[in-house]
N, C-alpha and C. Protein backbone atom coordinates (compact mmCIF):
# COMPACT_ATOMS: atom_id res chain seq x y z
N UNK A 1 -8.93 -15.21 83.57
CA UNK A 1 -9.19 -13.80 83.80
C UNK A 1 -9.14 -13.02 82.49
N UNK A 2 -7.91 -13.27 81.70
CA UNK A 2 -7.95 -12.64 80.09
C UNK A 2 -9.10 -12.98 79.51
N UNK A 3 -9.64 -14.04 79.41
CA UNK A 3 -11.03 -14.65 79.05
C UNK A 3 -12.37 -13.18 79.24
N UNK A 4 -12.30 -13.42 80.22
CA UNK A 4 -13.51 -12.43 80.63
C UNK A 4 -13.33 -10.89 80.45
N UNK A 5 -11.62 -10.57 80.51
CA UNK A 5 -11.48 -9.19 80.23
C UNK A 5 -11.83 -9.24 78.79
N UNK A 6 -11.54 -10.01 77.87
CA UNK A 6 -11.90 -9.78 76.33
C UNK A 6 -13.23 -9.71 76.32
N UNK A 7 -13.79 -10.89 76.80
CA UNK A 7 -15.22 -10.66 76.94
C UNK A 7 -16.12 -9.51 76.69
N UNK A 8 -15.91 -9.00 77.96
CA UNK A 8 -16.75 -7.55 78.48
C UNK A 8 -16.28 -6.51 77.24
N UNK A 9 -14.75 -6.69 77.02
CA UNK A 9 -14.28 -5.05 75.98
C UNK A 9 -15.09 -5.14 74.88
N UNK A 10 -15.32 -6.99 74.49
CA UNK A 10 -15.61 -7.09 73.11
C UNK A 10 -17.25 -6.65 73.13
N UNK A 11 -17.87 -7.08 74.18
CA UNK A 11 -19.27 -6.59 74.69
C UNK A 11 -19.84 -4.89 74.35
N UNK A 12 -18.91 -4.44 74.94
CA UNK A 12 -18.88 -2.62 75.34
C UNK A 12 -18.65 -2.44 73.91
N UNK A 13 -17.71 -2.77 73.08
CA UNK A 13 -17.29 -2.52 71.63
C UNK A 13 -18.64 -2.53 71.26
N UNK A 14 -18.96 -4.07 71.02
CA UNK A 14 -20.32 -4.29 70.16
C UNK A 14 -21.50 -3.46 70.63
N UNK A 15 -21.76 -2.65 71.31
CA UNK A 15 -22.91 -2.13 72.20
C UNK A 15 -22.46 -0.24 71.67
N UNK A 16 -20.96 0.17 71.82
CA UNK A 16 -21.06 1.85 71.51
C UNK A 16 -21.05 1.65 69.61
N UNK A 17 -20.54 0.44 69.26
CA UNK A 17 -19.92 0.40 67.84
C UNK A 17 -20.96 -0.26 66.95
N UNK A 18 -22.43 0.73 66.22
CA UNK A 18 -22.98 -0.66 65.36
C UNK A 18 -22.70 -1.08 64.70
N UNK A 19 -22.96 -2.45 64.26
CA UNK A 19 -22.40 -3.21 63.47
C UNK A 19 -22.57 -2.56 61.43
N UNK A 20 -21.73 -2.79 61.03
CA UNK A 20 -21.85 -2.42 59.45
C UNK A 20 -22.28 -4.07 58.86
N UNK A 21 -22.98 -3.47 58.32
CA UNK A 21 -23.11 -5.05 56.91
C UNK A 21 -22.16 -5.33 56.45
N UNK A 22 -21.25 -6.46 56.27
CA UNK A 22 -20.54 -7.50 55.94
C UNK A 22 -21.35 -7.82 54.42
N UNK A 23 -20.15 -8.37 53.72
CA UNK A 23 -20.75 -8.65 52.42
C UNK A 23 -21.52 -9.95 52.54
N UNK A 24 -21.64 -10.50 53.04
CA UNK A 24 -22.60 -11.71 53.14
C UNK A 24 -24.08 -11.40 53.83
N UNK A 25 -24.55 -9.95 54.35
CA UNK A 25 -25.35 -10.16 55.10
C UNK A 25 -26.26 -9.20 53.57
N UNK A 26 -28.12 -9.83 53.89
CA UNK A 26 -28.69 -9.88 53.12
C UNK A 26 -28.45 -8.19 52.64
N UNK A 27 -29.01 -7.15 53.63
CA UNK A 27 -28.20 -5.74 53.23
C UNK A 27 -27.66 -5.55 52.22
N UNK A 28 -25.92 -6.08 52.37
CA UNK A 28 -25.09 -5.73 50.68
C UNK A 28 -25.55 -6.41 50.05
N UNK A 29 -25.88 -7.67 50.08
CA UNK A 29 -26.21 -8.42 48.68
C UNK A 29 -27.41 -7.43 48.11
N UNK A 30 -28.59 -6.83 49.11
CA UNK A 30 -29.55 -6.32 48.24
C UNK A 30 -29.21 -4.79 47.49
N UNK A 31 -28.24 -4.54 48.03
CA UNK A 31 -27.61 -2.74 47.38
C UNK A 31 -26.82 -3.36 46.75
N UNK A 32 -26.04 -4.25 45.64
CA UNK A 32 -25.55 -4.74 44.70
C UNK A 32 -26.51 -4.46 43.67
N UNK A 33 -26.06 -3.82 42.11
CA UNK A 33 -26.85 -4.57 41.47
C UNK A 33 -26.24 -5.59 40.48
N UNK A 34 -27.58 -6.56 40.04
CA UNK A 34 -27.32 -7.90 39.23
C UNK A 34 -26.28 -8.02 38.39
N UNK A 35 -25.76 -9.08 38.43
CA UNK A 35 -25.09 -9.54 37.56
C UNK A 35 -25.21 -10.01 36.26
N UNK A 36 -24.90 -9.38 35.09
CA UNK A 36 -25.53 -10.03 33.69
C UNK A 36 -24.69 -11.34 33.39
N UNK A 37 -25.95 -11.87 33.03
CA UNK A 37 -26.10 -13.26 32.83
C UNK A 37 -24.42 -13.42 31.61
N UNK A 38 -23.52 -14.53 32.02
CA UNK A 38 -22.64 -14.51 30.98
C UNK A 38 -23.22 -15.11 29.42
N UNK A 39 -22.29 -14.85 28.58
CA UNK A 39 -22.75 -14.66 27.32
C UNK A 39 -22.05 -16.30 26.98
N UNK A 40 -22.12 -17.21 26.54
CA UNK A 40 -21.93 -18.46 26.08
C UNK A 40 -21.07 -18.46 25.06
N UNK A 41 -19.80 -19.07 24.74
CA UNK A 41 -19.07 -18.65 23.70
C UNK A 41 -19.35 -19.02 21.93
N UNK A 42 -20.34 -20.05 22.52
CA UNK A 42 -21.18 -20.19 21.11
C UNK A 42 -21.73 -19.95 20.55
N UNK A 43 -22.40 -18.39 21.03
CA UNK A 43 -23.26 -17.95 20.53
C UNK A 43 -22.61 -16.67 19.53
N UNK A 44 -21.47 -16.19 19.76
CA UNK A 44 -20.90 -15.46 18.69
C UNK A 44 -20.45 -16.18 17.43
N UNK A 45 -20.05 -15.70 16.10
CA UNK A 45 -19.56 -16.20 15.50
C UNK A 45 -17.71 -16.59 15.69
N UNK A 46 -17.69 -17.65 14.88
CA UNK A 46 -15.86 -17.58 15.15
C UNK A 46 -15.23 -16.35 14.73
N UNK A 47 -14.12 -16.12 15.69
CA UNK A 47 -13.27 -15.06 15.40
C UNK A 47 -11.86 -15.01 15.05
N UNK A 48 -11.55 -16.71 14.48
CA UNK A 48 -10.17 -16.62 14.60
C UNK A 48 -9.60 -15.92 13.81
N UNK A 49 -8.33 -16.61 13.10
CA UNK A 49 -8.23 -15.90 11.94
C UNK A 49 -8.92 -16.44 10.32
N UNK A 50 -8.56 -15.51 9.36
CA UNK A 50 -9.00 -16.17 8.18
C UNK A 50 -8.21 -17.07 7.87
N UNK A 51 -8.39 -17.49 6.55
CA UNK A 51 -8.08 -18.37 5.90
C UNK A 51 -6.19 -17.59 5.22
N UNK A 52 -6.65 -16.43 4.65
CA UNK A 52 -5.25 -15.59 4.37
C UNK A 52 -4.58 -15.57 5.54
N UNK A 53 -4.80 -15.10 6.61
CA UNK A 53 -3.92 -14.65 7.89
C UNK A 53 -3.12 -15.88 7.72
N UNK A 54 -3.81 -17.06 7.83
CA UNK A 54 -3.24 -18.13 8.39
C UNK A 54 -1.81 -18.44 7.37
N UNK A 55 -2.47 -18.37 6.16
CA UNK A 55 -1.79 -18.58 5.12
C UNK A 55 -0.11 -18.07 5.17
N UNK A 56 -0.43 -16.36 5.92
CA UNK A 56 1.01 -15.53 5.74
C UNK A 56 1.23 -15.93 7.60
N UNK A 57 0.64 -16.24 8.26
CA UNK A 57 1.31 -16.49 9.17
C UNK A 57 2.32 -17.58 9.30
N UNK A 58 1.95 -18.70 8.40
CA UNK A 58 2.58 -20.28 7.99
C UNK A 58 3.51 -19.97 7.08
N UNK A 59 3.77 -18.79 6.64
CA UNK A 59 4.99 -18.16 5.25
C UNK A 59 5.83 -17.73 6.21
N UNK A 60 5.51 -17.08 7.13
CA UNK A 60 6.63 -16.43 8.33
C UNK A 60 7.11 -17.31 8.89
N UNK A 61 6.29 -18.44 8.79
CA UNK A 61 6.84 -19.54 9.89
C UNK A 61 8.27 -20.23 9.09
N UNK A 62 7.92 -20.59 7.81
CA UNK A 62 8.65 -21.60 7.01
C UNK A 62 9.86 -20.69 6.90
N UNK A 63 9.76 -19.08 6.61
CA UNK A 63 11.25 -18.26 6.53
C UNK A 63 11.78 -17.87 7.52
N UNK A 64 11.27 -18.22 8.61
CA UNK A 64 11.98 -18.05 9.99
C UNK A 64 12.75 -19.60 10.17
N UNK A 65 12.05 -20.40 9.96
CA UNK A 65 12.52 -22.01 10.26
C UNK A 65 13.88 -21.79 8.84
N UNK A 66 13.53 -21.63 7.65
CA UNK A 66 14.51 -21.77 6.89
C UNK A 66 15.92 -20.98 7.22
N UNK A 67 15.85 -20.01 7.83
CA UNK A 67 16.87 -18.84 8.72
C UNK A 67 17.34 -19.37 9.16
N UNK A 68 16.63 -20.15 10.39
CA UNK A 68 17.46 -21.30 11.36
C UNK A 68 18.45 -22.08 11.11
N UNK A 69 17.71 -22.82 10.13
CA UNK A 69 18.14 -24.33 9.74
C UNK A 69 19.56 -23.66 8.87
N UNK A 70 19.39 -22.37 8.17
CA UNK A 70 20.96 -21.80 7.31
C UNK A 70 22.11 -21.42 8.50
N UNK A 71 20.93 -20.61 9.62
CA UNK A 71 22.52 -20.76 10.88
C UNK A 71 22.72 -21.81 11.35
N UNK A 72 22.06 -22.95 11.16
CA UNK A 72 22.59 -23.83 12.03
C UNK A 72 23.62 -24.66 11.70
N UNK A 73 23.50 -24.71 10.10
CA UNK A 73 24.13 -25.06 8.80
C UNK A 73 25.27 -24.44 9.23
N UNK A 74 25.81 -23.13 9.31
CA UNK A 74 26.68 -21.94 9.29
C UNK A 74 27.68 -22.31 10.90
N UNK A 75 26.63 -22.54 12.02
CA UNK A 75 27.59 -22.70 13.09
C UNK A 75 28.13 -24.02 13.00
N UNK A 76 27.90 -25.23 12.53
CA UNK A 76 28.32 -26.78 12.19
C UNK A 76 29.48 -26.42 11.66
N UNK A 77 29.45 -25.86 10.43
CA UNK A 77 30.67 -25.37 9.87
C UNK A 77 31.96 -24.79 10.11
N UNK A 78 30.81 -23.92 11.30
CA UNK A 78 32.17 -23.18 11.69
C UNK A 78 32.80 -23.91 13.04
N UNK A 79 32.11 -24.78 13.79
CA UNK A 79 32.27 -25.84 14.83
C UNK A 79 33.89 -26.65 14.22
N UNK A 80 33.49 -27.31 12.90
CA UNK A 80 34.31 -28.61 12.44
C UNK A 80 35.72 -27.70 11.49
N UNK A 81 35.58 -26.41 11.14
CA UNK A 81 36.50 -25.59 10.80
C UNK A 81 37.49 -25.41 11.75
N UNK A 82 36.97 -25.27 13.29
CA UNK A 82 38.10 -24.97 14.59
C UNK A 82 39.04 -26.14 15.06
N UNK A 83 38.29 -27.14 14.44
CA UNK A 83 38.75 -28.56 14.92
C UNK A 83 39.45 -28.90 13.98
N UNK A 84 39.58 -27.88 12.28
CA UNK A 84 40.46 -28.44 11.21
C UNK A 84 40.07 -29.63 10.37
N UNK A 85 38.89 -30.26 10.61
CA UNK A 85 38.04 -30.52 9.80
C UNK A 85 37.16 -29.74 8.53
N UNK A 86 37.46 -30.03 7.20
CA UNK A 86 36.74 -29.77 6.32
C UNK A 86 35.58 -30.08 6.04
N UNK A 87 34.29 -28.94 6.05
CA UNK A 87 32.72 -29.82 6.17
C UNK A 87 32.63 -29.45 4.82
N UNK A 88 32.08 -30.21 4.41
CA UNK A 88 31.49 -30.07 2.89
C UNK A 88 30.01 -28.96 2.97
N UNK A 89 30.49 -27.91 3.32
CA UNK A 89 29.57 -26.79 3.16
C UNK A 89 29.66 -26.19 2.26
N UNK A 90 28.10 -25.96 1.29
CA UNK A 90 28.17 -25.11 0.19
C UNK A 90 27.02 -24.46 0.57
N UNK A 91 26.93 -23.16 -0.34
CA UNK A 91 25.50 -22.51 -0.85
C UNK A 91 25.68 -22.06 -2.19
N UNK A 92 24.34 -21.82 -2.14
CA UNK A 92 24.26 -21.41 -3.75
C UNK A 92 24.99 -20.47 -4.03
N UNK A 93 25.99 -19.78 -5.37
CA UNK A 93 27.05 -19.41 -5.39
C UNK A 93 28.30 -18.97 -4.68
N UNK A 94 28.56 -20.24 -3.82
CA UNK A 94 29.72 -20.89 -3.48
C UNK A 94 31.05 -20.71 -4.48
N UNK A 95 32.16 -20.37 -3.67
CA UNK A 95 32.97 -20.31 -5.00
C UNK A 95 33.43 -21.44 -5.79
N UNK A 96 33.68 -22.82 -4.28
CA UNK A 96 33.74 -23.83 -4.33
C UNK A 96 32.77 -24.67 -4.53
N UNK A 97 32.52 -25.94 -5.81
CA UNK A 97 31.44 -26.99 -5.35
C UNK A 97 31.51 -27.84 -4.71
N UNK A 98 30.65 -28.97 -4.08
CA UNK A 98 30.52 -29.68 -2.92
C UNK A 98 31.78 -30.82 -3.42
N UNK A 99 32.33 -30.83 -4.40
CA UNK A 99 33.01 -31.91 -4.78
C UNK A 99 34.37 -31.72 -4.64
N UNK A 100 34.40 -30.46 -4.53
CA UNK A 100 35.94 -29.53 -4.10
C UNK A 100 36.51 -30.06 -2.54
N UNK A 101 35.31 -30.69 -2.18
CA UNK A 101 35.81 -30.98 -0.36
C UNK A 101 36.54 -32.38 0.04
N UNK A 102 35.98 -33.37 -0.99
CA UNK A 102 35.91 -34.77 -1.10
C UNK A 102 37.63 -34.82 -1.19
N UNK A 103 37.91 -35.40 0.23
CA UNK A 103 39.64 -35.75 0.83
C UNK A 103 40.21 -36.89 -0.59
N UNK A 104 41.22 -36.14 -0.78
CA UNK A 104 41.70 -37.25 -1.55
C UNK A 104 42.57 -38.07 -0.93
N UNK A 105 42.66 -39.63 -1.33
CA UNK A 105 43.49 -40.53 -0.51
C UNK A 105 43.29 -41.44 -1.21
């Protein structure tokens, strides 16, 4: 019985209610307009960077990595200091030289 009551409402709907074009029906597709053709990426020239960019971008790289590698230097140190271990840590004007560390026994 629900069957047939949907039926008929959906009937009466479709009959007071006209239908609108749906994007698939030929209608919208023809009130669209075209789509430009995409552009191929080969056909521009390259855009990366230059030859300089690259250059100072690979300089930032090496003084950021060298930063690192000095804290990492710095927390080791301070790791084997808590434990009362002496690391043979120096830098350049150090008060101490690296030979100042060497345990005597």
């Amino acid at each position: 019985m629900r069957d047939a009551i949907a039926r008929a409402l959906f009937w009466v709907l479709s009959v007071l209610i006209p239908p609108r074009p749906g994007r698939h029906s030929a209608e919208y597709l023809a009130a669209q307009p075209p789509q430009p053709a995409p552009v191929p990426p080969w056909s521009r020239p390259w855009t990366g960077p230059t030859k300089e960019e690259a250059a100072a971008y690979f300089r930032r790289q090496a003084k950021t990595a060298s930063e690192l590698r000095l804290h990492r230097e710095r927390r080791r140190a301070l790791y084997y200091a808590t434990r009362g271990v002496d690391l043979p840590y120096t830098y350049p004007g150090a008060p101490f030289p690296r030979s100042a560390f060497v345990a005597a026994g």
